[in-house]
Protein backbone atom coordinates (compact mmCIF):
# COMPACT_ATOMS: atom_id res chain seq x y z
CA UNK A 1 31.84 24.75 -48.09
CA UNK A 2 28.60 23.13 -48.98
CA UNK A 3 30.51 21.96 -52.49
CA UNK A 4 33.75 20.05 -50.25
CA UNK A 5 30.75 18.60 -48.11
CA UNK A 6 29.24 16.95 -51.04
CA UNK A 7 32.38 15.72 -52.81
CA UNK A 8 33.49 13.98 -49.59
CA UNK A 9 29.99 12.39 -48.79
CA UNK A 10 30.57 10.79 -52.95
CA UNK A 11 34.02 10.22 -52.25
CA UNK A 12 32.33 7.13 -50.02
CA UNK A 13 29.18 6.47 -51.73
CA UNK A 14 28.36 2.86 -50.14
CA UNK A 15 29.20 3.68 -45.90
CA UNK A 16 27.65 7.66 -46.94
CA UNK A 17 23.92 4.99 -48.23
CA UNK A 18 24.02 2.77 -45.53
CA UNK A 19 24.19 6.05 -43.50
CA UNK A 20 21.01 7.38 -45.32
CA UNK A 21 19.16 4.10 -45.07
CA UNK A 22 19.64 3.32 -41.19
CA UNK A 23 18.25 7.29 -40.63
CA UNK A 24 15.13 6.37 -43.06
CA UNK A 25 14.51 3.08 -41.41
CA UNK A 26 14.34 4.91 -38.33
CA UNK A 27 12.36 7.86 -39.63
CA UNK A 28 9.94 5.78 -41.48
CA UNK A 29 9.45 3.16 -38.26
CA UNK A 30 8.64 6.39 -36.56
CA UNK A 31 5.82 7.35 -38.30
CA UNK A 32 4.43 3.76 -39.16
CA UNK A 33 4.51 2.70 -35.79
CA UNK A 34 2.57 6.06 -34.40
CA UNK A 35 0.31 5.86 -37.31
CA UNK A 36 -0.92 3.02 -35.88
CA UNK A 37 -0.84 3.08 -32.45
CA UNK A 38 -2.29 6.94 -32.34
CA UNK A 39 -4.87 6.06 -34.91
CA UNK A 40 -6.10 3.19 -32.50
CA UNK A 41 -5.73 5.47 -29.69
CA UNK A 42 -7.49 8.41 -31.19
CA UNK A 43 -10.74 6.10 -32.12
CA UNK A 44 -10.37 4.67 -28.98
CA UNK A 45 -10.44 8.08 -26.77
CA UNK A 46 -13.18 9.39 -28.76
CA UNK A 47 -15.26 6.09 -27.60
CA UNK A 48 -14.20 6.50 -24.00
CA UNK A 49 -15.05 10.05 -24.15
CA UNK A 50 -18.29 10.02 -26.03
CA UNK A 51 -20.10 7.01 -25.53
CA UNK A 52 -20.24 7.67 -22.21
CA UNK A 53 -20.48 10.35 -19.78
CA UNK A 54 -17.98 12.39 -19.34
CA UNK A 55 -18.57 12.94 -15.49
CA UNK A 56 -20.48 10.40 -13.68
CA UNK A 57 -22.18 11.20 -10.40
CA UNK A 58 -23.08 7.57 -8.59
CA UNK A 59 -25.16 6.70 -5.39
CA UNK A 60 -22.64 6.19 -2.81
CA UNK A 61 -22.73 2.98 -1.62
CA UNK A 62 -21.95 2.93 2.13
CA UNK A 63 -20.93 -0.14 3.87
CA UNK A 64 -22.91 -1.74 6.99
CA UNK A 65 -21.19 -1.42 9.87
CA UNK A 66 -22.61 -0.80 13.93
CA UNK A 67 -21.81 2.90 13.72
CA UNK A 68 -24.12 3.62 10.44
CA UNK A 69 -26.64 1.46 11.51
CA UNK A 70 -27.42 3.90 14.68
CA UNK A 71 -28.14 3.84 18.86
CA UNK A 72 -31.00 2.18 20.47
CA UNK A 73 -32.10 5.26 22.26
CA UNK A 74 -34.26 3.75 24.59
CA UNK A 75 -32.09 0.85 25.30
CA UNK A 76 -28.38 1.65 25.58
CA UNK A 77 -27.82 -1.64 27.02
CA UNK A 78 -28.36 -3.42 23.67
CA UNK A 79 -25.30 -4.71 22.01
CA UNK A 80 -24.80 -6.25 18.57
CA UNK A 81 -24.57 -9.85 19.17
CA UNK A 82 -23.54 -10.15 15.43
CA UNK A 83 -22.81 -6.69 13.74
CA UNK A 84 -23.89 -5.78 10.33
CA UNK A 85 -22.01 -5.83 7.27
CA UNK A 86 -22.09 -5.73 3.52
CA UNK A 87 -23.95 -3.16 1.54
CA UNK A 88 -26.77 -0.83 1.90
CA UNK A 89 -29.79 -1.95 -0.12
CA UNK A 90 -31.54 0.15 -3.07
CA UNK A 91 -28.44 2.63 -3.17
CA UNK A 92 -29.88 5.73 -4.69
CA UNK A 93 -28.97 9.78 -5.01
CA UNK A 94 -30.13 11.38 -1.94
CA UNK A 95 -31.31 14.71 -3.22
CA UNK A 96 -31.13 14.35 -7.19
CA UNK A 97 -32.68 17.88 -7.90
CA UNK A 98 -30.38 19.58 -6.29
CA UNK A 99 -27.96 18.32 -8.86
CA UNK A 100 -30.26 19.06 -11.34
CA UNK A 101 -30.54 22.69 -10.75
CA UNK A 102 -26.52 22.42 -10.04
CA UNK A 103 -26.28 20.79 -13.08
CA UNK A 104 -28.50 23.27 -14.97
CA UNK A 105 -26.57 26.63 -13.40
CA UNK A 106 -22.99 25.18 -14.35
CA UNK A 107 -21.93 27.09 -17.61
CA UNK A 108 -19.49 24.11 -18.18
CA UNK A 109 -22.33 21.27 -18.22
CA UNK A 110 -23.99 20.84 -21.58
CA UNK A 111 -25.83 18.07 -20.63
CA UNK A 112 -26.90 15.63 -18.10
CA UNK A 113 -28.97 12.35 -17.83
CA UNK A 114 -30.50 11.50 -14.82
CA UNK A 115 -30.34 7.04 -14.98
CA UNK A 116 -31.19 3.69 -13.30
CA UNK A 117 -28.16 1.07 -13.45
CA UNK A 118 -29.16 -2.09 -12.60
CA UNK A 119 -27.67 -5.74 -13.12
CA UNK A 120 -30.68 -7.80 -14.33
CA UNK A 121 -30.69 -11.29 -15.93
CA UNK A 122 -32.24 -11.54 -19.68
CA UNK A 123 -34.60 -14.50 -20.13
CA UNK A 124 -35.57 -16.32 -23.43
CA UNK A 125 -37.15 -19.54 -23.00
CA UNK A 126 -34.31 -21.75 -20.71
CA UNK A 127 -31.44 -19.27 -22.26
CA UNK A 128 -30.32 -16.93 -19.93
CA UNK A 129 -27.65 -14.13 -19.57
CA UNK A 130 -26.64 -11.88 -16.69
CA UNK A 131 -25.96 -8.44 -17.63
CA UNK A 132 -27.04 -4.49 -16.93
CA UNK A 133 -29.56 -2.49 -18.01
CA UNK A 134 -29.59 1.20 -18.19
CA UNK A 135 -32.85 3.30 -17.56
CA UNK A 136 -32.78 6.66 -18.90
CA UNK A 137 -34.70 9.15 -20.81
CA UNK A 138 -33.80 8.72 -24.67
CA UNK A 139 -34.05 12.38 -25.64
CA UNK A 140 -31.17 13.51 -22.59
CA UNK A 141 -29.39 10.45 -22.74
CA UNK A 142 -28.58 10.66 -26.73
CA UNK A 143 -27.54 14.28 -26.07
CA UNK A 144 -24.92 12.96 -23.29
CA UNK A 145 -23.58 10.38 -25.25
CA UNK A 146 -23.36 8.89 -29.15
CA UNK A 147 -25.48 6.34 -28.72
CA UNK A 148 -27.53 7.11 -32.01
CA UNK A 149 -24.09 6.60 -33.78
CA UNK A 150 -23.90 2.92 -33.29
CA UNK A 151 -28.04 1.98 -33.66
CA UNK A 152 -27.67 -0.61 -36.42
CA UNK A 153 -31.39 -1.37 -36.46
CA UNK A 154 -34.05 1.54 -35.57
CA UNK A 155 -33.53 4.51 -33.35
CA UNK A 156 -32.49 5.28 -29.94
CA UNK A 157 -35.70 7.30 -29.20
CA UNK A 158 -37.65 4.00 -30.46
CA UNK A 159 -37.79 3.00 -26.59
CA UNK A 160 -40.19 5.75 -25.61
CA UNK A 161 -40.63 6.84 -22.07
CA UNK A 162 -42.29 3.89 -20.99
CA UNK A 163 -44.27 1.03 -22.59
CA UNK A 164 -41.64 -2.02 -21.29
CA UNK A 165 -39.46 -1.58 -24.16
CA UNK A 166 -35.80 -2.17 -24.66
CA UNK A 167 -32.54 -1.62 -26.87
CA UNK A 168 -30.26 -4.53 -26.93
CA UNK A 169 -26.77 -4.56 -27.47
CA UNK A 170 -26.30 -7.28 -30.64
CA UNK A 171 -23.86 -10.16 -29.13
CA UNK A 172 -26.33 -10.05 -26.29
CA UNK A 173 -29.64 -10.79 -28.73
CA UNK A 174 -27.23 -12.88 -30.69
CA UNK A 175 -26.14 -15.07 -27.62
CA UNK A 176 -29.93 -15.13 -26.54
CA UNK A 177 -30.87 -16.49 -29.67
CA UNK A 178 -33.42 -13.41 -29.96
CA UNK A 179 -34.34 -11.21 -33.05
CA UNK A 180 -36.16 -7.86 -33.25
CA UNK A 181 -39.73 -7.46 -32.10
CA UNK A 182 -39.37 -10.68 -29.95
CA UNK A 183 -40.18 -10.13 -26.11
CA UNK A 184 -37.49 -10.96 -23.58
CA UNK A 185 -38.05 -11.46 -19.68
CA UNK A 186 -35.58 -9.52 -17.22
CA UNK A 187 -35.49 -9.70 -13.55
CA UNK A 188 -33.64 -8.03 -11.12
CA UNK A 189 -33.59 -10.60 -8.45
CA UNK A 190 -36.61 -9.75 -6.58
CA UNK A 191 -39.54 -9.66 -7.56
CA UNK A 192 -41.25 -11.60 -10.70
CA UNK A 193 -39.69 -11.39 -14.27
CA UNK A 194 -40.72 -8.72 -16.20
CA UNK A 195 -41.51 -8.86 -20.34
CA UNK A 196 -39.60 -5.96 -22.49
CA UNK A 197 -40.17 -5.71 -26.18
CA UNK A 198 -36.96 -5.58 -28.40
CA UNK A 199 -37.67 -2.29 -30.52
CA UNK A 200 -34.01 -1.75 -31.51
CA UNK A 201 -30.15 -2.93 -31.57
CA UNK A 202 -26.66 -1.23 -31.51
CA UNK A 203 -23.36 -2.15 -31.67
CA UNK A 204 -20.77 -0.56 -30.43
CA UNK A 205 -17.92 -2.86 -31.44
CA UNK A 206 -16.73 -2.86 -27.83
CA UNK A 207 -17.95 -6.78 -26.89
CA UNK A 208 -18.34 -6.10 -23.47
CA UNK A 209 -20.90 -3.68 -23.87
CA UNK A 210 -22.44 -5.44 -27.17
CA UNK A 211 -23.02 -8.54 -24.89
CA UNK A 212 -24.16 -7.39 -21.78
CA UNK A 213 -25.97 -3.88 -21.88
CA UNK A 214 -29.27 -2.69 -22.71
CA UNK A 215 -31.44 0.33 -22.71
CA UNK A 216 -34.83 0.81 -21.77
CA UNK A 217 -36.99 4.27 -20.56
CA UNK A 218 -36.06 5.62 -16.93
CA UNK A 219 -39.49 4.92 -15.86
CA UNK A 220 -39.53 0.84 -16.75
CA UNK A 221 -36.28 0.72 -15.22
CA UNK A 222 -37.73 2.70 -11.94
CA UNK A 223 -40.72 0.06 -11.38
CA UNK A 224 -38.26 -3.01 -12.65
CA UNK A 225 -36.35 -2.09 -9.89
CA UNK A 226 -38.97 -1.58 -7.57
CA UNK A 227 -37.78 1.57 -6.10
CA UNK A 228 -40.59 4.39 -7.12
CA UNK A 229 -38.84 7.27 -8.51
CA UNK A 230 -35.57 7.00 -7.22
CA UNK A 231 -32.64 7.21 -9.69
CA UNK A 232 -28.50 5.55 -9.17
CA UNK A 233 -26.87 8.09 -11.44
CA UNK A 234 -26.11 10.65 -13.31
CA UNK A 235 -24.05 11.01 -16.92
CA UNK A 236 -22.88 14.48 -17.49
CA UNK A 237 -21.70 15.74 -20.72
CA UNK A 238 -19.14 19.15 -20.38
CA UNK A 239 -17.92 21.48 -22.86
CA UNK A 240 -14.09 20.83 -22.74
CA UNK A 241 -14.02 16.73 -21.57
CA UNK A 242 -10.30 16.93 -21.29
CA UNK A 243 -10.54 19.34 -18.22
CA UNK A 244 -12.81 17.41 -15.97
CA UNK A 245 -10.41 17.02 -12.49
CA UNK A 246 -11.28 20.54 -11.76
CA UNK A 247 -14.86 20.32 -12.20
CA UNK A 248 -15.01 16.87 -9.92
CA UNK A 249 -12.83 18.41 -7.53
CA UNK A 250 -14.79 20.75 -6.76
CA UNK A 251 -18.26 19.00 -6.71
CA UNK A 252 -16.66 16.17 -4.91
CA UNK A 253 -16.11 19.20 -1.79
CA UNK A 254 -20.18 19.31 -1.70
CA UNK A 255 -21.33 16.12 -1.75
CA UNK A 256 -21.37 12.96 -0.57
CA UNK A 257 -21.92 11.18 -3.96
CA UNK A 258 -19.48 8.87 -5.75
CA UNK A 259 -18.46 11.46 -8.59
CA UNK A 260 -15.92 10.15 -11.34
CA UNK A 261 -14.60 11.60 -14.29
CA UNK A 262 -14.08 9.59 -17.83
CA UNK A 263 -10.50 9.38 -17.18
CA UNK A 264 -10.94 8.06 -13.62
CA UNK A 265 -13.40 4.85 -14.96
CA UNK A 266 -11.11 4.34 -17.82
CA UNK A 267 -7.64 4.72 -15.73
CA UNK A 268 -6.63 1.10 -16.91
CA UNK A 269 -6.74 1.78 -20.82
CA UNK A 270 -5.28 5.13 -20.29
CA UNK A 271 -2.12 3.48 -18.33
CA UNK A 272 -1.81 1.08 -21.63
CA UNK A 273 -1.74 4.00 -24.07
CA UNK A 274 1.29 5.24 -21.87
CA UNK A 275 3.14 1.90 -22.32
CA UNK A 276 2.17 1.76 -25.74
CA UNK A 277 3.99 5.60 -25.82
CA UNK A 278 7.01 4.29 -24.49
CA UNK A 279 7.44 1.44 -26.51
CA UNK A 280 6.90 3.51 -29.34
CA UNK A 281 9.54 5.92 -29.03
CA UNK A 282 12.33 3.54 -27.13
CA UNK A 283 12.16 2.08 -30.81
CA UNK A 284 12.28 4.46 -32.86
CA UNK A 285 15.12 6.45 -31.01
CA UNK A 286 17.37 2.93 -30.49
CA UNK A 287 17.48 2.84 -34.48
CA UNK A 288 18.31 6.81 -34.74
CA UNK A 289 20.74 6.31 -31.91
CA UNK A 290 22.48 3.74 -34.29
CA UNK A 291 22.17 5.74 -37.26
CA UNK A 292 23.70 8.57 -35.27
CA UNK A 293 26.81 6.37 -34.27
CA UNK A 294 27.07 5.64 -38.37
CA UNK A 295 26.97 9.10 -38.55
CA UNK A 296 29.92 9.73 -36.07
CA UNK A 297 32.27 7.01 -37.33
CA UNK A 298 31.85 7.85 -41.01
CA UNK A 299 32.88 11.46 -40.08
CA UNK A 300 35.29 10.73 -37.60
CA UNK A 301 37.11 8.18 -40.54
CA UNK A 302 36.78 10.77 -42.91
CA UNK A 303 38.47 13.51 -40.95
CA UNK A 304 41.45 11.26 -39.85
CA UNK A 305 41.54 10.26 -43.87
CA UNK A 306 41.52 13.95 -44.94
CA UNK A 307 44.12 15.55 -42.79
CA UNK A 308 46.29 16.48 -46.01
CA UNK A 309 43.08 17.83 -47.50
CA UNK A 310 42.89 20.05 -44.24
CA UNK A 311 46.18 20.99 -44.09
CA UNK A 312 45.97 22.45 -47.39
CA UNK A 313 42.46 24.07 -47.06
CA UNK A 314 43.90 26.02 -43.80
CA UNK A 315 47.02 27.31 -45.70
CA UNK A 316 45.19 28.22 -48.52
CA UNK A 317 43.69 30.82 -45.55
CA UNK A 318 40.75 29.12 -44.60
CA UNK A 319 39.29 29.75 -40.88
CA UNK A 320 38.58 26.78 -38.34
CA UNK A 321 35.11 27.51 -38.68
CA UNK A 322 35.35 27.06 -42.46
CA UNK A 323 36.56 23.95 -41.13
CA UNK A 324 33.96 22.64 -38.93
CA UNK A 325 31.36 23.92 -41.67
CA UNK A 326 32.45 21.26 -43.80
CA UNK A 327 32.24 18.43 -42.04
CA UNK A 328 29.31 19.35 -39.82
CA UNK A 329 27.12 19.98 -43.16
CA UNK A 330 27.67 16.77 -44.53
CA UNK A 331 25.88 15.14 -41.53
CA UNK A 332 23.18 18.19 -41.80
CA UNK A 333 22.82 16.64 -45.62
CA UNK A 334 23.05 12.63 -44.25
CA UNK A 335 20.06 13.72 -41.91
CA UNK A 336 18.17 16.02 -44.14
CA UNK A 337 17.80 12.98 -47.05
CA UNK A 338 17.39 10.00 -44.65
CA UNK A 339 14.50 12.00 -43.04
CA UNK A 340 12.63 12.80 -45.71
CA UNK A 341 12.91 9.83 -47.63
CA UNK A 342 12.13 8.17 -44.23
CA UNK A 343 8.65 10.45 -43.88
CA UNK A 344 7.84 9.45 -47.69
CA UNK A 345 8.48 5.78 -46.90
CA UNK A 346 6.27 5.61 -43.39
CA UNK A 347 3.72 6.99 -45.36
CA UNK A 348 3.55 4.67 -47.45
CA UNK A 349 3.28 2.26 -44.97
CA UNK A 350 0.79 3.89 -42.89
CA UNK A 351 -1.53 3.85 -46.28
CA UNK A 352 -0.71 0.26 -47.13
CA UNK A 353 -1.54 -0.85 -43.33
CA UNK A 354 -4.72 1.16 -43.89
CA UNK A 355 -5.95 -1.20 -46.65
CA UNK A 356 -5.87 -3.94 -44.23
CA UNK A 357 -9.27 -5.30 -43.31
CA UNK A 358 -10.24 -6.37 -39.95
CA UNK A 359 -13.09 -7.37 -37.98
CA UNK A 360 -14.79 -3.90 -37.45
CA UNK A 361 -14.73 -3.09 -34.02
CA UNK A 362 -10.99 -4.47 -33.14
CA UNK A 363 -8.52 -2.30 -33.05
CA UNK A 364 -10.87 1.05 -32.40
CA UNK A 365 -11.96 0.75 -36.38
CA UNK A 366 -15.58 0.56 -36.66
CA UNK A 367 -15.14 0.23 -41.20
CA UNK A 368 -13.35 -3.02 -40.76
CA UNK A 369 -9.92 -1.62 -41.52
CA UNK A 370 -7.21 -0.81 -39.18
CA UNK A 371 -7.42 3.11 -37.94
CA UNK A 372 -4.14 5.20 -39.13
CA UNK A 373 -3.46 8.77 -37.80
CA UNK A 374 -1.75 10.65 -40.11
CA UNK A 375 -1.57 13.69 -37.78
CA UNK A 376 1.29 16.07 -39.37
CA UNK A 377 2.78 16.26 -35.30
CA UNK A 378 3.97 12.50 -36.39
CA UNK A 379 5.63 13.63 -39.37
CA UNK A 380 7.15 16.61 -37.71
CA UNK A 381 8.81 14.98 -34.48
CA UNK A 382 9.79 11.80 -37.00
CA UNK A 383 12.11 14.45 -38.99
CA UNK A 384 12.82 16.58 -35.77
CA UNK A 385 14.28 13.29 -34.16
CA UNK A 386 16.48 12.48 -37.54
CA UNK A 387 17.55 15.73 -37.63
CA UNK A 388 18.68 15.92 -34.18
CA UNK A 389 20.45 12.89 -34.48
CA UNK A 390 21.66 13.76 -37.09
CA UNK A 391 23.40 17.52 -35.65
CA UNK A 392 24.76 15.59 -32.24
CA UNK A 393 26.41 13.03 -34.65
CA UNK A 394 28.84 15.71 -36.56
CA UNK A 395 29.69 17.63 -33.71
CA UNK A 396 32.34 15.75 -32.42
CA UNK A 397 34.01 14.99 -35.38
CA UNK A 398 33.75 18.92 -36.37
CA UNK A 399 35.03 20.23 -33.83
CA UNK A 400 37.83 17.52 -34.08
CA UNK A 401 38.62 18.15 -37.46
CA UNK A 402 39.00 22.33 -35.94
CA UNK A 403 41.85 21.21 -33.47
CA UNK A 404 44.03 20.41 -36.88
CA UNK A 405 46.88 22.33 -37.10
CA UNK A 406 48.97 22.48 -40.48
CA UNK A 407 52.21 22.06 -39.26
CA UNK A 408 51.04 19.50 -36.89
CA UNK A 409 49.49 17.58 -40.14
CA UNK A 410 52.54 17.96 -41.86
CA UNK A 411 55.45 17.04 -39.29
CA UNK A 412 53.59 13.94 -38.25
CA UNK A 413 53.08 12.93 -42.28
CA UNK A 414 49.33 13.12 -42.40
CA UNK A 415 48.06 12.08 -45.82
């Protein structure tokens, strides 16, 4: 059977390679296209879930209103003539070591860093940028996150645990027109502007954070802020990140701070990655869904063309099935080629796209060349998809060629 497949695929050479070539071009955009997108989504998950914390516990920060401001006792006559709004000021953890001996009897949590967040403006001379700084203690905080990873002059640990001394992100020093060493002023808005020393720079490649975030020790951070020994959050680092709803669920039933997992902060890039998922894959199976109707027309021609071939094969004494074998293996063979010529081919594209330089830090590459996953899950659903396409194509026209009956072929005059 596998023989008659084969001599009929020749028989049309040029509609049997145009076949072939529509299943590689699908095959091959397959795997291109995910090699790129799940290489940028790969470096850029492993950012979201390591350079920050992977559960964040946050001061909640209540509104004013008449109710949370309390009674007058003493004088229930008094009415708000104007009632309070906004926000509370210096919004802080109410009872932080209670978390911490949570924290420290949770088998899940690996780590945790207690932290000041607070928006402060950087000074330098009549230059001036708004941004946040991030009080914390250097030891706890590089074990939460990968900090270290992206120092690109001295160490994280440089900032001590007090001493006024600061880590800069580089587009911020850049934009400040500051270099290492130098001494910039930061204020929080009350109070007088305080001097930090720049002992160190990182850069994540994420502008953002490279041009508005810096680090100093949890104590400087405390007094910059003016509010003792009080701290706004803290980053938690767990053992499996990718299972976090449980864990916040449940803290979230015992407390009355703000507690968000990774996925929760980044909710916005996440939603893109699904987009990017759909797009990806409403391509790729559009092409294979044309191949597939090349597929089903070059059979279905073939089996109207080869009715005297049929008629002959079935008195000869061979079965329906014998039948349907033949013309259902030559689209097995159309898909089997086209898909792996079309997995040798995206490969080959996904290692030419690789040589590409970029600016490091665009497109989740921080080695200035775009990021390509060449997980072997992309190879296998990229032939899975051809193959399938390939099946569904020649089963129609199989079980069409079946129906033909010698006698019919022959009183009607088939050729």
């Amino acid at each position: 059977m596998m023989f008659l497949s084969l001599r009929y695929l020749l028989a049309r050479k040029k509609q049997s390679l145009l076949i072939i070539v529509g299943i590689m071009i699908g095959t091959a955009a397959y795997v291109g296209i995910s090699g790129m997108m799940l290489g940028f989504q790969t470096v850029l998950l492993d950012q979201l879930v390591n350079n920050d914390a992977h559960i964040r516990i946050s001061a909640r920060e209540d509104l004013l209103t008449s109710e949370t401001m309390g009674s007058f006792p003493t004088a229930s006559h008094v009415f708000w003539d104007i009632p309070p709004s906004g926000m509370k000021d210096s919004a802080k953890i109410e009872y932080p070591i209670g978390w911490y001996q949570k924290l420290n009897n949770d088998p899940q949590v690996l780590a945790y860093s207690p932290q000041v967040n607070l928006n402060v403006i950087f000074r330098r001379g009549t230059l001036s940028r708004s941004g946040r700084l991030i009080g914390s203690d250097p030891r706890l905080q590089e074990r939460v996150t990968n900090i270290q990873k992206y120092m690109v002059i001295g160490k994280f640990s440089d900032m001590g645990q007090t001493g006024s001394r600061i880590i800069i992100g580089k587009a911020l020093m850049e934009s400040l027109g500051a270099r290492p060493s130098e001494t910039l002023f930061l204020t929080s808005g009350s109070g007088a502007p305080k001097p930090f020393k720049i002992v160190a720079i990182f850069s994540t490649g994420v502008r953002n954070i490279d041009e508005s975030t810096a680090f100093t020790s949890l104590s400087d951070a405390q007094n910059l802020r003016g509010s003792g020994s009080e701290i706004t959050d803290i980053a938690v680092k767990v053992e499996d990140p990718y299972n976090v709803s449980e864990i916040t669920s449940s803290w979230k039933l015992s407390s009355r701070e703000k507690i968000l997992s990774w996925q929760e902060i980044s909710a916005s890039i996440l939603s893109v990655f699904k987009t990017q998922d759909i797009v990806r894959n409403s391509m790729t199976i559009s092409i294979i869904v044309v191949a597939g109707f090349g597929i089903y027309n070059i059979l279905s021609i073939l089996v109207t063309q080869k009715r005297r071939d049929i008629a002959i094969l079935r008195s000869m004494g061979y079965l329906p099935k014998d039948i349907v074998s033949v013309f259902f293996n030559q689209g097995i063979i159309l898909g089997l080629i086209g898909g792996l010529v079309g997995l040798f081919v995206g490969h080959l594209i996904c290692r030419f796209v690789g040589t590409i330089e970029i600016a490091p830090g665009r497109m989740g590459s921080d080695s200035g060349h775009m990021t390509i996953s060449y997980d072997v899950i992309i190879y296998v659903k990229a032939f899975a998809i051809a193959m399938l396409s390939s099946v569904f194509s020649s089963i129609w026209p199989s079980l069409e060629a079946k129906k033909l009956e010698p006698m019919d072929i022959i009183r009607s005059g088939g050729q």
